[in-house]
Protein backbone atom coordinates (compact mmCIF):
# COMPACT_ATOMS: atom_id res chain seq x y z
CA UNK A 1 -1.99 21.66 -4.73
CA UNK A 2 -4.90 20.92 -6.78
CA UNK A 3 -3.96 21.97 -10.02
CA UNK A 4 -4.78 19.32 -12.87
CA UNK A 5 -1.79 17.36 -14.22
CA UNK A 6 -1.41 15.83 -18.00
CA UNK A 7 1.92 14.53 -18.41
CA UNK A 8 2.93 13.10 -21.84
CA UNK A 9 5.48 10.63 -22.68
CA UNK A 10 8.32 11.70 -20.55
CA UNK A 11 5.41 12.82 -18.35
CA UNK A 12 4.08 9.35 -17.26
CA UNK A 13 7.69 8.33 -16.11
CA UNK A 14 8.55 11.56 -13.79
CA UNK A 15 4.76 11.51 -12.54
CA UNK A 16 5.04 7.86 -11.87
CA UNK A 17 8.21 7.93 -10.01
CA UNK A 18 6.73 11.29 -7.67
CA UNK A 19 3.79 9.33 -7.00
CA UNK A 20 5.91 6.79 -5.45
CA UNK A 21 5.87 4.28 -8.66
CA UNK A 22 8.59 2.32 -10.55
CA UNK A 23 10.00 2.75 -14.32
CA UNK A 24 11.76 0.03 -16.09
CA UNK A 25 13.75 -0.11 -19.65
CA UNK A 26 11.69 -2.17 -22.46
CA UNK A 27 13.63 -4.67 -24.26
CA UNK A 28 13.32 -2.65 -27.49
CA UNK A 29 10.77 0.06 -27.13
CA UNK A 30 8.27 0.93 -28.55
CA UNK A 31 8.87 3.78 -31.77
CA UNK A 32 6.74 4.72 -34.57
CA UNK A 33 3.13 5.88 -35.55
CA UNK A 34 1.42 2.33 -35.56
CA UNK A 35 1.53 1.25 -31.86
CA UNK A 36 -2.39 0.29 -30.84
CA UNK A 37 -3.15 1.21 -27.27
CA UNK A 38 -6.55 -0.38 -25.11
CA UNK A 39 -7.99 1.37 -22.42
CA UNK A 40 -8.74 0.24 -19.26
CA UNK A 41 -11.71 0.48 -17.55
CA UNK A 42 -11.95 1.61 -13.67
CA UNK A 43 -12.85 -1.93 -12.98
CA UNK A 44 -9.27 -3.43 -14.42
CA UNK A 45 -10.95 -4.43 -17.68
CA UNK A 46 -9.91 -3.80 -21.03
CA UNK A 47 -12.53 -1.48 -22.47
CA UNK A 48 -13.49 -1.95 -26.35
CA UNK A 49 -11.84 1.77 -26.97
CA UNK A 50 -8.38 1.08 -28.74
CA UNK A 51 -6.40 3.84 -30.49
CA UNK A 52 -3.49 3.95 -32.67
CA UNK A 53 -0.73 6.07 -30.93
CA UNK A 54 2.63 7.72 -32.06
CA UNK A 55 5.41 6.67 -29.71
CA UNK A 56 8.89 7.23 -29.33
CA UNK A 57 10.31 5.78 -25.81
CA UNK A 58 12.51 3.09 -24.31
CA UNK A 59 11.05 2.79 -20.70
CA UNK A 60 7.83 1.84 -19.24
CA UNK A 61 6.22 2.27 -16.10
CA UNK A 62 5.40 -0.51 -13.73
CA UNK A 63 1.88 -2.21 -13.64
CA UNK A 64 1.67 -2.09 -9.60
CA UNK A 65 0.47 1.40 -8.81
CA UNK A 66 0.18 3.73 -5.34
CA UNK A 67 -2.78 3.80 -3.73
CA UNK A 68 -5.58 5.91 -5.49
CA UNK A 69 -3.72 5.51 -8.84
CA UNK A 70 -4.74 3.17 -11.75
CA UNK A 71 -3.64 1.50 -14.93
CA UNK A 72 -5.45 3.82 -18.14
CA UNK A 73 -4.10 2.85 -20.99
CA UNK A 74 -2.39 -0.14 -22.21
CA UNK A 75 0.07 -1.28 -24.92
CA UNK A 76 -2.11 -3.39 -27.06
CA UNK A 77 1.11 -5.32 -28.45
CA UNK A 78 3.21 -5.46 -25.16
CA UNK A 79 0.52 -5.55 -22.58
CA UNK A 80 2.83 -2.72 -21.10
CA UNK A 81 1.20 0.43 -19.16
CA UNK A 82 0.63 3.49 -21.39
CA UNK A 83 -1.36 5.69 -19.20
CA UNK A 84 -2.12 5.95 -15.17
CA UNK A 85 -5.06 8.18 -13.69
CA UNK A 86 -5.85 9.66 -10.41
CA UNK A 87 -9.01 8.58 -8.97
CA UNK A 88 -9.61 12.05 -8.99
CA UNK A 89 -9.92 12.91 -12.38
CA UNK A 90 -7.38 15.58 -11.91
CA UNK A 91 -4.40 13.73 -12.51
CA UNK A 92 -3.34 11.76 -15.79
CA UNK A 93 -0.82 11.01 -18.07
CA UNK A 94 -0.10 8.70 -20.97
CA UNK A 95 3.04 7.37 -22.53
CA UNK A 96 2.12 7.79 -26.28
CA UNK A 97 1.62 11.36 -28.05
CA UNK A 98 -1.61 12.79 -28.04
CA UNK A 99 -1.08 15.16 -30.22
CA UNK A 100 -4.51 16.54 -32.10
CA UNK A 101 -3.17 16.04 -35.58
CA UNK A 102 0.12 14.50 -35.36
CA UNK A 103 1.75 13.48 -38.69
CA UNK A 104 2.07 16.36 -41.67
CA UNK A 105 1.20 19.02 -39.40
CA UNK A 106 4.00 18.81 -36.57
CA UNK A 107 6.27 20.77 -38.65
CA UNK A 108 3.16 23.64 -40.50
CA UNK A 109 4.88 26.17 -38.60
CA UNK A 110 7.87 25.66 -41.16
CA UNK A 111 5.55 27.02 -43.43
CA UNK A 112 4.43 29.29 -41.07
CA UNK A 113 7.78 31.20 -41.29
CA UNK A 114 8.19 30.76 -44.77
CA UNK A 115 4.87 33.05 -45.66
CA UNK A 116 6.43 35.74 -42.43
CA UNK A 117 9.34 35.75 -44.59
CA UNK A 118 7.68 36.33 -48.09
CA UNK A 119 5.14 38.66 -45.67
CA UNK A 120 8.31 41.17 -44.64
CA UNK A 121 9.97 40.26 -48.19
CA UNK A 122 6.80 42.39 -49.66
CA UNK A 123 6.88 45.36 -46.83
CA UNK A 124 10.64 45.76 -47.81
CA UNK A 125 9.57 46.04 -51.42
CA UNK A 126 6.64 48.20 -50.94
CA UNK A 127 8.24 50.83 -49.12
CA UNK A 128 10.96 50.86 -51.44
């Protein structure tokens, strides 16, 4: 209905497969923080842009995509597809974890509750 789509990890595989696409199980995965990924331009050509993704997933989706769809990202170990885009814009997803600052801060909200807990630890005190 219009509404802009960014699926992550999980997402590429369910958007895939509603768009009419195809999944398939990697021999081993691909896991960890290291795993370099090249994007590809509209034009089918790797671009010189290549990140270094967090990934945690045993399937991939197939290179062949529906009409209007495109290969966006790819596995720069693997070759294997790690992002497909709408020629709209509107719709994209990508296999890896684009998180903004993945690592350390995935679990700060641990902390997060430790400091509410000191926080109410002190009111209880106070009014006491």
């Amino acid at each position: 209905n219009g509404v802009p789509t960014f699926g992550i990890c999980l997402g590429i595989q369910l958007l895939a497969l509603a768009i009419g696409g195809n999944t398939y199980k990697l021999p081993y995965g691909h896991r960890g923080c290291n795993q370099p990924c090249i994007e590809v331009l509209e034009n089918g050509q790797n671009s010189d842009h290549c990140i270094i993704t967090s990934q945690n997933h045993g399937f991939a989706v197939e290179e062949k995509q529906p009409k209007g769809w495109r290969v966006w990202w790819r596995n720069g170990n693997d070759g294997t597809v790690e992002g497909i885009r709408h020629e709209s814009g509107k719709y994209f997803s990508v296999q890896f974890h684009p998180e903004a600052a993945s690592g350390p801060r995935d679990t700060a909200y641990l902390f997060d509750d430790f400091l509410r807990m000191v926080s109410d630890m002190r009111k209880v005190r106070s009014a006491s």
